[in-house]
C-alpha atoms as a PDB file:
ATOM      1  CA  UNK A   1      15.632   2.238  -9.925  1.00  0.00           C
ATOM      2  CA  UNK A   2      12.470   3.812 -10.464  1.00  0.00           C
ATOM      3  CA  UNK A   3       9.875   2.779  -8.250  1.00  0.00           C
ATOM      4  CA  UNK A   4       5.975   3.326  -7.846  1.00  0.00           C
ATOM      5  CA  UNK A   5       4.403   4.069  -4.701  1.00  0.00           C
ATOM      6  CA  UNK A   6       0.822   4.038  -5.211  1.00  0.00           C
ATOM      7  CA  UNK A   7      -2.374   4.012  -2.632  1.00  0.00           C
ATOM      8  CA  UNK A   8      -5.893   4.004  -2.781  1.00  0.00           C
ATOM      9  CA  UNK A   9      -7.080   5.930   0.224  1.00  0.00           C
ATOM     10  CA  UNK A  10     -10.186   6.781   1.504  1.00  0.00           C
ATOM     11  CA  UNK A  11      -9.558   9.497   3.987  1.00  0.00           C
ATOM     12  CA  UNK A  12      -5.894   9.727   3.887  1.00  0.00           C
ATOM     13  CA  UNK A  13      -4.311   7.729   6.641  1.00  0.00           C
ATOM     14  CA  UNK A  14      -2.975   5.291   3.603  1.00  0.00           C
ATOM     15  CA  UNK A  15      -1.568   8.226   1.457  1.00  0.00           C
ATOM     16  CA  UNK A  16       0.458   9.533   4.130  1.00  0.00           C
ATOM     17  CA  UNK A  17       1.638   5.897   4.648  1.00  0.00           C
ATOM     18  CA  UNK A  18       2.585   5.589   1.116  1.00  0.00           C
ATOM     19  CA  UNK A  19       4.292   9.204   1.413  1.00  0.00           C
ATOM     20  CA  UNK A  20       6.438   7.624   4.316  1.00  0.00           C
ATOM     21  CA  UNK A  21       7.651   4.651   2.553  1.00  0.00           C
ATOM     22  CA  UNK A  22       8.238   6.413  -0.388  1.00  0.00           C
ATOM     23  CA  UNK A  23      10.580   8.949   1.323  1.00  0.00           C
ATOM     24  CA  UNK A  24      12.594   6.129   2.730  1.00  0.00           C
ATOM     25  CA  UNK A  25      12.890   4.559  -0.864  1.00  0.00           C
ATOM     26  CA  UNK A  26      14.264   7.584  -1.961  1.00  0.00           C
ATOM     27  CA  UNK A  27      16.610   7.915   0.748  1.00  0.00           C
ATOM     28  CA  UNK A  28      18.552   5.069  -0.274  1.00  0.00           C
ATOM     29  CA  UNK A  29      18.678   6.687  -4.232  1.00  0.00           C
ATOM     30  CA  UNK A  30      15.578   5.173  -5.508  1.00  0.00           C
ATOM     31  CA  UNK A  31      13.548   7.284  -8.136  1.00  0.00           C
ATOM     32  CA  UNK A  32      10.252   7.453  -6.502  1.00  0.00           C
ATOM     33  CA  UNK A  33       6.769   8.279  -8.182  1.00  0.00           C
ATOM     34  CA  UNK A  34       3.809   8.486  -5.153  1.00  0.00           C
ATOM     35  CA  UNK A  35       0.736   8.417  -6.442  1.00  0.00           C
ATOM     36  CA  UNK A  36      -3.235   7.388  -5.900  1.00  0.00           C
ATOM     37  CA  UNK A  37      -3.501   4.004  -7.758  1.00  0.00           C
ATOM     38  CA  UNK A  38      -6.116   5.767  -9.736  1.00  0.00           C
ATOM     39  CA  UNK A  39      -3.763   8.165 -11.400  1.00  0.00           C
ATOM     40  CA  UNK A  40      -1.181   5.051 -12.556  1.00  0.00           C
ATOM     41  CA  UNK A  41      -2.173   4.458 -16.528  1.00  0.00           C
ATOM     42  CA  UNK A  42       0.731   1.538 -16.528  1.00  0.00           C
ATOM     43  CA  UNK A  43       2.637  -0.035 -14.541  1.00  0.00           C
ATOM     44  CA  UNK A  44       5.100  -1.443 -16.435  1.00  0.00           C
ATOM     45  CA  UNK A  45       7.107   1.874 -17.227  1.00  0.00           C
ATOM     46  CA  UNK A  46       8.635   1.309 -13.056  1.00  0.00           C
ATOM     47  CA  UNK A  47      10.741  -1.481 -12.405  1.00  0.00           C
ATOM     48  CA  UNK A  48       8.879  -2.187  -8.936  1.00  0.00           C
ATOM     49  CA  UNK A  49       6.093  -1.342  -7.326  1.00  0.00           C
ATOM     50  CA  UNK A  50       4.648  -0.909  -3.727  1.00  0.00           C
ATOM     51  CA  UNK A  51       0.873  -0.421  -3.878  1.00  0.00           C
ATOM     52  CA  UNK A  52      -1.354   0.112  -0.538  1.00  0.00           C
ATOM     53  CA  UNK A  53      -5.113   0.166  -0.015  1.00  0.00           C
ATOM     54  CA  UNK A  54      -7.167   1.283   2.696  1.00  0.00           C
ATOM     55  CA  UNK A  55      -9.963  -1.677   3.857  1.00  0.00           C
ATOM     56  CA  UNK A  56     -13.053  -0.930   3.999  1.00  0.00           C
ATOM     57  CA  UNK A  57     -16.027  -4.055   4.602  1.00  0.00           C
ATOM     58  CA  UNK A  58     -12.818  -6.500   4.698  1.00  0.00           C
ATOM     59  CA  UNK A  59     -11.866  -5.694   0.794  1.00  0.00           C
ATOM     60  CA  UNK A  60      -9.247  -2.833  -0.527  1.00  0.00           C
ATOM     61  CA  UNK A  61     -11.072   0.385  -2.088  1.00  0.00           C
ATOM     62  CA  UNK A  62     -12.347   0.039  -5.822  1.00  0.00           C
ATOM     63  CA  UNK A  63      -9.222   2.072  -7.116  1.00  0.00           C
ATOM     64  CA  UNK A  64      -6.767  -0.259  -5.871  1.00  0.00           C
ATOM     65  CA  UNK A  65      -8.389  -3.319  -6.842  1.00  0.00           C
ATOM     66  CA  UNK A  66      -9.251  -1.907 -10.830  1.00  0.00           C
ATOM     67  CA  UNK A  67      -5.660  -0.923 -10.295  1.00  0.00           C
ATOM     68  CA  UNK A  68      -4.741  -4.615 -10.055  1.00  0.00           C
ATOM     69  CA  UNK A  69      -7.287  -5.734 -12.689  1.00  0.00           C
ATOM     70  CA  UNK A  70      -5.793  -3.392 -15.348  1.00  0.00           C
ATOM     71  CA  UNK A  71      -1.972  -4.252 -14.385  1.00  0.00           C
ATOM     72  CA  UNK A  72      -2.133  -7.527 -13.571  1.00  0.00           C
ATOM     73  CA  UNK A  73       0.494  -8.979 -15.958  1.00  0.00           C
ATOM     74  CA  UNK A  74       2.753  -5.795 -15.686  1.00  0.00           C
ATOM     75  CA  UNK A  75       3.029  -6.547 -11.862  1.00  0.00           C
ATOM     76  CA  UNK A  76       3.439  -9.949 -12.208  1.00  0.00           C
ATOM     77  CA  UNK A  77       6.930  -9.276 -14.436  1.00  0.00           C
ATOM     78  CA  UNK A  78       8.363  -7.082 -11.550  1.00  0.00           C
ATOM     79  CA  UNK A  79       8.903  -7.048  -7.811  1.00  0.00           C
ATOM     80  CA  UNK A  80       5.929  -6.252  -6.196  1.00  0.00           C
ATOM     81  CA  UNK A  81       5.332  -5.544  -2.202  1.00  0.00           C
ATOM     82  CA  UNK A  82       1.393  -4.843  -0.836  1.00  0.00           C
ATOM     83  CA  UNK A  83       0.023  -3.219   2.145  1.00  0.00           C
ATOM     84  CA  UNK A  84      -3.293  -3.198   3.811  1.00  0.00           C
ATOM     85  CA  UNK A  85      -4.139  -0.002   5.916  1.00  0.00           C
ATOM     86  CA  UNK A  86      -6.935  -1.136   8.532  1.00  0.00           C
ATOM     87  CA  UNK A  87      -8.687   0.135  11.815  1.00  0.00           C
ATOM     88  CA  UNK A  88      -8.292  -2.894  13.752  1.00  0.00           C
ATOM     89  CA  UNK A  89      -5.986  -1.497  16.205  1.00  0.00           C
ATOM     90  CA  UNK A  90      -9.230   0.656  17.038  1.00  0.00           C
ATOM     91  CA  UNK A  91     -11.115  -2.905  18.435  1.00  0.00           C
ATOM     92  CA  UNK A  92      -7.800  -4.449  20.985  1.00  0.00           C
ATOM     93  CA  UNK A  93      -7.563  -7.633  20.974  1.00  0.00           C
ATOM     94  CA  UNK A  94     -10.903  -7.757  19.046  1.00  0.00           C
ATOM     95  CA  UNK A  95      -9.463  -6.050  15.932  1.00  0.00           C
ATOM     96  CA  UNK A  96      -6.113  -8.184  16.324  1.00  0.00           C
ATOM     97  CA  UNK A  97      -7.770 -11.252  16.528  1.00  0.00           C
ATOM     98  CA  UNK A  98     -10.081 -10.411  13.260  1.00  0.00           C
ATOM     99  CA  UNK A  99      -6.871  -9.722  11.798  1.00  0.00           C
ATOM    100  CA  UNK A 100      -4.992 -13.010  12.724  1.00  0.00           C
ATOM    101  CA  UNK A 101      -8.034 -15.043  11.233  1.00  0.00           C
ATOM    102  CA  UNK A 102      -9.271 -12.883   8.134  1.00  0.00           C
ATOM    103  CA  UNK A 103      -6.853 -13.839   5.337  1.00  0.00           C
ATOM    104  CA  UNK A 104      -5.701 -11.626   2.849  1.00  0.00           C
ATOM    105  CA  UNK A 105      -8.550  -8.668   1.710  1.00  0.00           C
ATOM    106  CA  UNK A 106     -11.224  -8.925  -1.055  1.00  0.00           C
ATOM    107  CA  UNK A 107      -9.955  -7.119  -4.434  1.00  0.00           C
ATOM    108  CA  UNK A 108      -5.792  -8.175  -3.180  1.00  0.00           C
ATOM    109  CA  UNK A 109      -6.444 -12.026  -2.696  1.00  0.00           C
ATOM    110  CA  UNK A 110      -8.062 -12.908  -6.052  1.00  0.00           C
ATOM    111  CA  UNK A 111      -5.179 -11.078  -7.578  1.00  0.00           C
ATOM    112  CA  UNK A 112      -1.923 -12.460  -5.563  1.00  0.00           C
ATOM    113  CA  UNK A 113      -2.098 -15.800  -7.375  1.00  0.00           C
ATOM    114  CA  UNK A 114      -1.019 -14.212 -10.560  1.00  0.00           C
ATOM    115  CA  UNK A 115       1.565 -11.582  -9.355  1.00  0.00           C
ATOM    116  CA  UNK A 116       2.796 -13.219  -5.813  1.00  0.00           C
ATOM    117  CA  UNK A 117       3.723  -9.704  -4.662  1.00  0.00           C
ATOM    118  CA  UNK A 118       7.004 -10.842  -2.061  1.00  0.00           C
ATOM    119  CA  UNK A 119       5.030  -9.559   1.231  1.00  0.00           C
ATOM    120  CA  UNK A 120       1.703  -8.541   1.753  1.00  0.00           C
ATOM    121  CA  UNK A 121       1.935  -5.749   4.888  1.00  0.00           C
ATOM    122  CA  UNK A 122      -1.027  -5.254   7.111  1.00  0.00           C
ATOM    123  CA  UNK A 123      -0.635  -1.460   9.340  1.00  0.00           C
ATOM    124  CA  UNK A 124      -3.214  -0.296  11.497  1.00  0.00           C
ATOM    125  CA  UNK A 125      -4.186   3.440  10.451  1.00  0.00           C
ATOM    126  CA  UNK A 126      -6.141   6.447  11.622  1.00  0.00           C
ATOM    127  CA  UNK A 127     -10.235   6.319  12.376  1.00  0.00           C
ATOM    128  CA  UNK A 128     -12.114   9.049  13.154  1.00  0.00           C
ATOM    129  CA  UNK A 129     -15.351   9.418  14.264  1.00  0.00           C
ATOM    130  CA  UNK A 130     -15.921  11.872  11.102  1.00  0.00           C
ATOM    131  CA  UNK A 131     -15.081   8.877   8.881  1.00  0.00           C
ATOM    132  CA  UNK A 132     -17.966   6.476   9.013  1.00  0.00           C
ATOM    133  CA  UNK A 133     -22.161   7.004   9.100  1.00  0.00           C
ATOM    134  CA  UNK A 134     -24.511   7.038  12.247  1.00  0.00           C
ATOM    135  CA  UNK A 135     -25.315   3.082  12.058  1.00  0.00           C
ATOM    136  CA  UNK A 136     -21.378   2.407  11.401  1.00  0.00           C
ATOM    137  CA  UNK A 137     -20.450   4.303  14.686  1.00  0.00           C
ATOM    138  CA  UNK A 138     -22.921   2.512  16.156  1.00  0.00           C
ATOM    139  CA  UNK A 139     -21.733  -0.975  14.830  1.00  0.00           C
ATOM    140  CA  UNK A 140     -18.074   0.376  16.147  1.00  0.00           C
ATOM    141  CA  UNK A 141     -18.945   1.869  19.689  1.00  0.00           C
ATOM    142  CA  UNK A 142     -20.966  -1.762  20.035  1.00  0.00           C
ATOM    143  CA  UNK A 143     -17.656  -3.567  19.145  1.00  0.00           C
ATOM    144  CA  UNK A 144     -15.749  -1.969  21.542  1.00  0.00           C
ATOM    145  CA  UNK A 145     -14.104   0.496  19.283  1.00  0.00           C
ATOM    146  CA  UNK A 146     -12.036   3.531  20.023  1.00  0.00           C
ATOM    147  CA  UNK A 147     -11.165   5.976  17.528  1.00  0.00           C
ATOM    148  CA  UNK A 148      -7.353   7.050  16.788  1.00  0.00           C
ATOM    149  CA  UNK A 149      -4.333   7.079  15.029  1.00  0.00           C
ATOM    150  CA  UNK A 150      -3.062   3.882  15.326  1.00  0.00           C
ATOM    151  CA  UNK A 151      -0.358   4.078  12.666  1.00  0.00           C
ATOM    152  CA  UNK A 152       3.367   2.726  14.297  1.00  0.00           C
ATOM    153  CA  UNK A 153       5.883   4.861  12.141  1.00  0.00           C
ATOM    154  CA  UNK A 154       8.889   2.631  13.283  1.00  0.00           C
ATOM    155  CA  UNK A 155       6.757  -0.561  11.950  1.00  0.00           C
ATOM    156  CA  UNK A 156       5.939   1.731   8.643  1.00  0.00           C
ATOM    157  CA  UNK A 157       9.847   2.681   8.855  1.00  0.00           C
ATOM    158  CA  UNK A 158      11.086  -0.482   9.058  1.00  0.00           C
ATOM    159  CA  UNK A 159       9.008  -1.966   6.516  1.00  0.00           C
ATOM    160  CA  UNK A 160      10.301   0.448   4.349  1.00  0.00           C
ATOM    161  CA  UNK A 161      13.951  -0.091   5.175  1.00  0.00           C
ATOM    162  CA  UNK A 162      13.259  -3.827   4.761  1.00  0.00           C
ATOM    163  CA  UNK A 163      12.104  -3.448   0.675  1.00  0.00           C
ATOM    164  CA  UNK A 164      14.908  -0.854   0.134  1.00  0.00           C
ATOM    165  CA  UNK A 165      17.298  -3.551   1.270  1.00  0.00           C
ATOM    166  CA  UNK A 166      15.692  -6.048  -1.281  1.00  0.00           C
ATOM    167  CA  UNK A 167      15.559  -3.238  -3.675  1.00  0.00           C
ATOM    168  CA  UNK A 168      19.638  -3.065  -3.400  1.00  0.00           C
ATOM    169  CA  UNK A 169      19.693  -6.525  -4.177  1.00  0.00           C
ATOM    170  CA  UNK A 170      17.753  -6.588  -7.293  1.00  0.00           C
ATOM    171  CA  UNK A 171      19.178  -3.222  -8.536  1.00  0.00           C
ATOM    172  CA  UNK A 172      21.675  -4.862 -11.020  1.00  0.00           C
ATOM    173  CA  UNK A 173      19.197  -6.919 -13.044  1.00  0.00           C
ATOM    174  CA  UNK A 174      16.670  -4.177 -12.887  1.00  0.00           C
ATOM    175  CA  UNK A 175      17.928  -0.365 -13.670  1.00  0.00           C
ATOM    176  CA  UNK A 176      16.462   1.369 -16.145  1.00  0.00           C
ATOM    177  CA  UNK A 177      18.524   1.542 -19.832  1.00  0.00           C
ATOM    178  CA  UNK A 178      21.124   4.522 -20.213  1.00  0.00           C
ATOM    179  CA  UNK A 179      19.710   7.409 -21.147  1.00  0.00           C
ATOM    180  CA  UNK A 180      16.339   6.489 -19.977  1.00  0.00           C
ATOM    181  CA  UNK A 181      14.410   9.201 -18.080  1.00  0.00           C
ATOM    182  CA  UNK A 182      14.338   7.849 -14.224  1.00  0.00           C
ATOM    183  CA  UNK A 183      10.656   8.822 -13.975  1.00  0.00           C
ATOM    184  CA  UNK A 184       7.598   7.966 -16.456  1.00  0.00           C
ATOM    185  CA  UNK A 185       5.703  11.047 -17.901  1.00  0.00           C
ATOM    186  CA  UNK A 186       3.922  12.245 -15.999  1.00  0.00           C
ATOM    187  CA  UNK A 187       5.182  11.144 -12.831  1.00  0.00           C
ATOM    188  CA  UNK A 188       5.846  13.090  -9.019  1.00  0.00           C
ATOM    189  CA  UNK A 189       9.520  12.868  -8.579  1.00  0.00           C
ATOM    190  CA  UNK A 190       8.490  15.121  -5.004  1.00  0.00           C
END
């Protein structure tokens, strides 16, 4: 099965999340192409797709939501999984509660209707003070804010193990024709 892994990452807490799950993909004998969102011309050429996005101002980066615009009918012909990289782990019980009553982030919810990805994964992810302006540390330090890596690896991990078991049970009515190259042109079989 060849599989995308893409992200749209601002500072690089989601890439190395999408790097993560893509290793345990390929673990269980997936062909695995991890890439920035930006980079994917079409994503109909994998037969499933997980896509992350950094959120930024409640809403996933530009790149992963033109990502969505321009493969909209592709994804919604394949399984699908999303995750949300956020630093709401940063704010305690402030950031979890935010999380519990936000709904799904700008650019990802107007798009779920029409591809109904099968889970929609929220991780918390690294914030450093380097990352935001004067006023947004401000805004952060007056929420109560710490800055960290927040990102659990056994969650990530066992996300991960969770689609490759799904994965297994699709792989029938979903490998690639014989003879078929296992990755697109173009794509990072590292």
């Amino acid at each position: 099965m060849v599989i995308l892994v893409g992200y749209a990452s601002a500072h690089g807490s989601t890439r190395e999340i999408a790097e993560r799950i893509g290793g345990r993909l390929r673990e269980h004998g997936n062909s695995v192409d991890i890439r920035s969102l930006a980079r994917v011309a079409d994503a109909g050429v994998y037969d499933a797709v997980v896509m992350g996005s950094a959120i930024h101002n409640g809403a996933w980066l530009r790149e992963g939501s033109e990502f969505l615009r321009r493969n909209c009918e592709a994804l919604a012909a394949r399984p699908v999984w999303a995750f949300s990289v956020g630093s709401h782990a940063g704010l305690g019980r402030l950031g979890w509660w935010m999380i519990a009553h936000a709904g799904d982030p700008k650019g990802l919810a107007e798009f779920e209707p029409d591809f109904g990805p099968r889970d929609h994964h929220r991780f918390a992810g690294a914030f450093y003070r380097r990352h935001t302006s004067f006023i947004g540390n401000v805004i952060f330090r007056a929420m109560g804010g710490r800055y960290g890596d927040y990102r659990d690896w056994a969650e990530i991990d066992a996300w991960a193990e969770h689609i490759a078991a799904e994965l297994e049970l699709l792989q029938p009515a979903a490998m690639p024709k014989a003879g078929a190259s296992p990755l697109p042109a173009g794509a990072n079989p590292a």
